[in-house]
C-alpha atoms as a PDB file:
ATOM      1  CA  UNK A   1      -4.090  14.400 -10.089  1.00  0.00           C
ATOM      2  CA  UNK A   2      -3.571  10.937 -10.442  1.00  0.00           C
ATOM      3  CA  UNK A   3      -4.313   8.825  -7.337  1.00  0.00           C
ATOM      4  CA  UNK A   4      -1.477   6.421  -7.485  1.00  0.00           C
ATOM      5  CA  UNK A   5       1.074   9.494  -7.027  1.00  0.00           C
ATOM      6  CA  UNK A   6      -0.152  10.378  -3.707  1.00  0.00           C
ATOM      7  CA  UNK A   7       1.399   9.016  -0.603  1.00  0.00           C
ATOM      8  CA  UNK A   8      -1.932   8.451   1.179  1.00  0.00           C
ATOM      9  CA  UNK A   9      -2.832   5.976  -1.306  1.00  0.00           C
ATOM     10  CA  UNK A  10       0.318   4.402  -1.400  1.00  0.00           C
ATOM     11  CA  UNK A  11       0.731   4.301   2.118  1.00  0.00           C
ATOM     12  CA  UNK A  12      -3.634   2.801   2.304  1.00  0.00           C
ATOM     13  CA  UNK A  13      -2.705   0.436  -0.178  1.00  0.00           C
ATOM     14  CA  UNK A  14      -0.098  -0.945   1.553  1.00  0.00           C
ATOM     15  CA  UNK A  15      -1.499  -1.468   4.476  1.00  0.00           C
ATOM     16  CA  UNK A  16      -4.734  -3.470   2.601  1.00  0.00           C
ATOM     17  CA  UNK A  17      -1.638  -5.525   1.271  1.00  0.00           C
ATOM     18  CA  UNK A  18      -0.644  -6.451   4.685  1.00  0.00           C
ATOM     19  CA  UNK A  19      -3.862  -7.612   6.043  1.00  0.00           C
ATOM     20  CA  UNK A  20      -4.396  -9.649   3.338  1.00  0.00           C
ATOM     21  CA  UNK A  21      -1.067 -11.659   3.980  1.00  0.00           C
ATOM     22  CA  UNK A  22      -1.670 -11.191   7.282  1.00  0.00           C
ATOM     23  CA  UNK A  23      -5.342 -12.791   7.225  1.00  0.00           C
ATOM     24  CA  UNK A  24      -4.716 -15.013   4.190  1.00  0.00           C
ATOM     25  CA  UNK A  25      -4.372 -18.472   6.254  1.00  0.00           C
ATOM     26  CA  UNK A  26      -7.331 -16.957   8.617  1.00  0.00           C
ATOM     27  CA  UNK A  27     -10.230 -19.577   9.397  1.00  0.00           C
ATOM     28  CA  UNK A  28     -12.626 -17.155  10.976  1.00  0.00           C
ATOM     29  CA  UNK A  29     -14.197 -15.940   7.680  1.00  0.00           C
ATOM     30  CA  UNK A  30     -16.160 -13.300   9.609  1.00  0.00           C
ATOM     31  CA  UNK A  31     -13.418 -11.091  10.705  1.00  0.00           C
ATOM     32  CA  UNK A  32     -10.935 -12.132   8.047  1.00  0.00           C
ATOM     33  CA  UNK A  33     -13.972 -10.612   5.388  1.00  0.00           C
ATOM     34  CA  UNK A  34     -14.684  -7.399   7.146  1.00  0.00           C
ATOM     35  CA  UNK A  35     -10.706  -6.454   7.646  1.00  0.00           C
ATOM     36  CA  UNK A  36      -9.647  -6.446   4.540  1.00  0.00           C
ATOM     37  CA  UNK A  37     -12.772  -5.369   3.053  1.00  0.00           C
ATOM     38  CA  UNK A  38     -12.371  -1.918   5.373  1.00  0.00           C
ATOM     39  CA  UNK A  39      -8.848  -1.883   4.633  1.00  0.00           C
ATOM     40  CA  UNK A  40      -9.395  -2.371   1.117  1.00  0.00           C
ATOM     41  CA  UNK A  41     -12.008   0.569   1.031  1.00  0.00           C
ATOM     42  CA  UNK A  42      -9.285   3.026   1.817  1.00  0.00           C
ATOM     43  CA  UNK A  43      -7.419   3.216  -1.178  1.00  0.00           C
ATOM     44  CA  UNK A  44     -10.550   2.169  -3.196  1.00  0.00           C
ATOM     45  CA  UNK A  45     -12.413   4.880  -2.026  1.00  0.00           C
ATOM     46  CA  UNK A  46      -9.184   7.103  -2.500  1.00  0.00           C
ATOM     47  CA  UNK A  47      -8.939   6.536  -5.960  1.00  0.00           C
ATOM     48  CA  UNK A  48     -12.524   6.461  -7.138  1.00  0.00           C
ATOM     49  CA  UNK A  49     -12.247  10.256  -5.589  1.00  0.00           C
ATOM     50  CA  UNK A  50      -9.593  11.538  -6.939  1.00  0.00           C
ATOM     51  CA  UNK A  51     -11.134  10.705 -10.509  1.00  0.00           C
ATOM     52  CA  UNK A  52     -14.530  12.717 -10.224  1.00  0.00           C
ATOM     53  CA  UNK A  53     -14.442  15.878 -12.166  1.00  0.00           C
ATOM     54  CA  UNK A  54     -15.889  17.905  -9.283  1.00  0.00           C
ATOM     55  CA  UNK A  55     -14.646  19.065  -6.225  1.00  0.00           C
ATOM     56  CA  UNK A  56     -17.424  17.837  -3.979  1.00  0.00           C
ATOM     57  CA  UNK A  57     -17.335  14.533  -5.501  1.00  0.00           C
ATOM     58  CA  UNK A  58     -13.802  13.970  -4.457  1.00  0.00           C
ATOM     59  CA  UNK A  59     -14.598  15.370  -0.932  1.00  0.00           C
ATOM     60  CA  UNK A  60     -17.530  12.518  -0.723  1.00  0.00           C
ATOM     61  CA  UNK A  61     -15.483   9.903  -1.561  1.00  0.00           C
ATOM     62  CA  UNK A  62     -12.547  11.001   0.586  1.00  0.00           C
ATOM     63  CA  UNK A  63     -14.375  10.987   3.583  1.00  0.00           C
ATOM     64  CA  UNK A  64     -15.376   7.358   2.891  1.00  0.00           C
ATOM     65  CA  UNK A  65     -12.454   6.566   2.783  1.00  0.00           C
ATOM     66  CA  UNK A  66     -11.820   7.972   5.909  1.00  0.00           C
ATOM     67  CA  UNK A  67     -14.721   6.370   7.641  1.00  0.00           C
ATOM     68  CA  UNK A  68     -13.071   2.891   6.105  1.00  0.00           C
ATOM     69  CA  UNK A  69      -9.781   3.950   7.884  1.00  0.00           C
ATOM     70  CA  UNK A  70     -11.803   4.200  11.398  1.00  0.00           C
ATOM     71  CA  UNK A  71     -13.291   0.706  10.532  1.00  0.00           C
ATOM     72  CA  UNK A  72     -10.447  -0.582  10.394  1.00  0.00           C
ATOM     73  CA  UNK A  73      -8.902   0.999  13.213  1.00  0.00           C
ATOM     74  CA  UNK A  74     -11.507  -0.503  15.221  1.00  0.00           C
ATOM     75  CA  UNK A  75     -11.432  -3.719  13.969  1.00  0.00           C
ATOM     76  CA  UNK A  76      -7.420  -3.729  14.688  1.00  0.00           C
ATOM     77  CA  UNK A  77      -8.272  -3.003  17.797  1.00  0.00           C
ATOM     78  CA  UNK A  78     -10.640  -5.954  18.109  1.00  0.00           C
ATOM     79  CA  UNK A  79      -8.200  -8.015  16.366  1.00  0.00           C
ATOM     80  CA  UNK A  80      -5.319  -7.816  18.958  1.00  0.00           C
ATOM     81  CA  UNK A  81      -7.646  -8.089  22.196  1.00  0.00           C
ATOM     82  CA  UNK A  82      -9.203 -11.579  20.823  1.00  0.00           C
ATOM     83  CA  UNK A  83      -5.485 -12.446  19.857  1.00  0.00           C
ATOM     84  CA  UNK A  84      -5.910 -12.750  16.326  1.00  0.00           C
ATOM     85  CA  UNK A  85      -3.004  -9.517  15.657  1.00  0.00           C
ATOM     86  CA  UNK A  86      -0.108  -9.012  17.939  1.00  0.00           C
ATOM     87  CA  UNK A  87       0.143  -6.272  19.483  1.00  0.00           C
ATOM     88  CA  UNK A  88       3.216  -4.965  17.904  1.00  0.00           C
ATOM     89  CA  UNK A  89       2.001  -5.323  14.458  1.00  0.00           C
ATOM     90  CA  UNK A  90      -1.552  -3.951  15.732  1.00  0.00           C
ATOM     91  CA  UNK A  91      -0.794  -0.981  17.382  1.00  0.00           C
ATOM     92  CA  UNK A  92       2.344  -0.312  13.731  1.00  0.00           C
ATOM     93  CA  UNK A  93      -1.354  -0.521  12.199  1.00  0.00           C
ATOM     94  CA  UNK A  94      -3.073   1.935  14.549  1.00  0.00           C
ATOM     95  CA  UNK A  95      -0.369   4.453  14.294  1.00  0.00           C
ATOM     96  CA  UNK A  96      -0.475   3.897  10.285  1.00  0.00           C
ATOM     97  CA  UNK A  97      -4.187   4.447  10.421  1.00  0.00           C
ATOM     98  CA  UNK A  98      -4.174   7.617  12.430  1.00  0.00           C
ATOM     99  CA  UNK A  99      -1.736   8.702  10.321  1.00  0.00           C
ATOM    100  CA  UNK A 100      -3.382   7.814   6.933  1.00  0.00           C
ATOM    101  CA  UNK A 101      -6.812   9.552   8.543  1.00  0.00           C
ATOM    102  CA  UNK A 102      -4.072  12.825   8.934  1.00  0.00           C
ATOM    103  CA  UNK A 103      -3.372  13.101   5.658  1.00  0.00           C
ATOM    104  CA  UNK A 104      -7.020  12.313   4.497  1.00  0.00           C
ATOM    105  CA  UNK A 105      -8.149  15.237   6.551  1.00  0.00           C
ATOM    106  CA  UNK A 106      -5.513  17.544   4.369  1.00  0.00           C
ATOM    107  CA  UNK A 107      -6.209  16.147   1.556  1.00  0.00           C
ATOM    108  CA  UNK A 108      -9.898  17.135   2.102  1.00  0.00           C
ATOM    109  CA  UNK A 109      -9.135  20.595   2.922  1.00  0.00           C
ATOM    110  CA  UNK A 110      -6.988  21.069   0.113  1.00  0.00           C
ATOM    111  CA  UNK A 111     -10.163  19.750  -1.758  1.00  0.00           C
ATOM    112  CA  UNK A 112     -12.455  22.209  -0.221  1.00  0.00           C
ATOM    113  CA  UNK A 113      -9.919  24.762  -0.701  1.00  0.00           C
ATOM    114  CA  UNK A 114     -10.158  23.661  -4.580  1.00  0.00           C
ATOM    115  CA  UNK A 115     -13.907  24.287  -4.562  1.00  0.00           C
ATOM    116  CA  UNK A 116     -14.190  27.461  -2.528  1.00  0.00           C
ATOM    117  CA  UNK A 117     -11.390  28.840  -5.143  1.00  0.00           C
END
């Protein structure tokens, strides 16, 4: 399958968009780095799974990218309480990131579903 039809991607990839226009004026280096480099892992880590030729391989990667989506989660988290994010646009995030972390969690099923077949 390719990656760039699924929604989780599009939906990860979108979101990496954000914080980098969000971020892209940002001074503190630190955070501004580790954001977008855990929001940029998501659909990264999507894609580079979806192209392995096993099973297994795709599961790997996909929880990586789940672990990314957590990251982040916790870093928008951080974000808002040192008042870097408001909290409207933080907690559209937190809800996107749950949601994204969702619909990793099927996708890995229907992955191990794949290699159990």
């Amino acid at each position: 399958m390719d990656f760039e039809r699924l929604n989780v991607w599009k939906r990860s990839a979108r979101l990496s968009a954000d914080l980098y226009r969000q971020f892209a004026d940002s001074r503190d280096f630190g955070f501004k780095d580790q954001i977008t480099r855990s929001g940029l892992s998501v659909p990264s880590n999507i894609a580079e799974g979806m192209t392995k030729p096993s099973a297994n391989d795709r599961i790997k990667f996909l929880y990586i990218a789940k672990g990314s989506c957590a990251e982040l989660r916790t870093q928008i988290y951080i974000g808002m309480e040192i008042g870097y994010i408001e909290r409207e646009k933080g907690y559209l995030w937190v809800t996107e990131t749950k949601e994204i972390a969702a619909m990793l969690t099927g996708l890995i099923r229907k992955q191990s579903d794949f290699s159990a077949g």
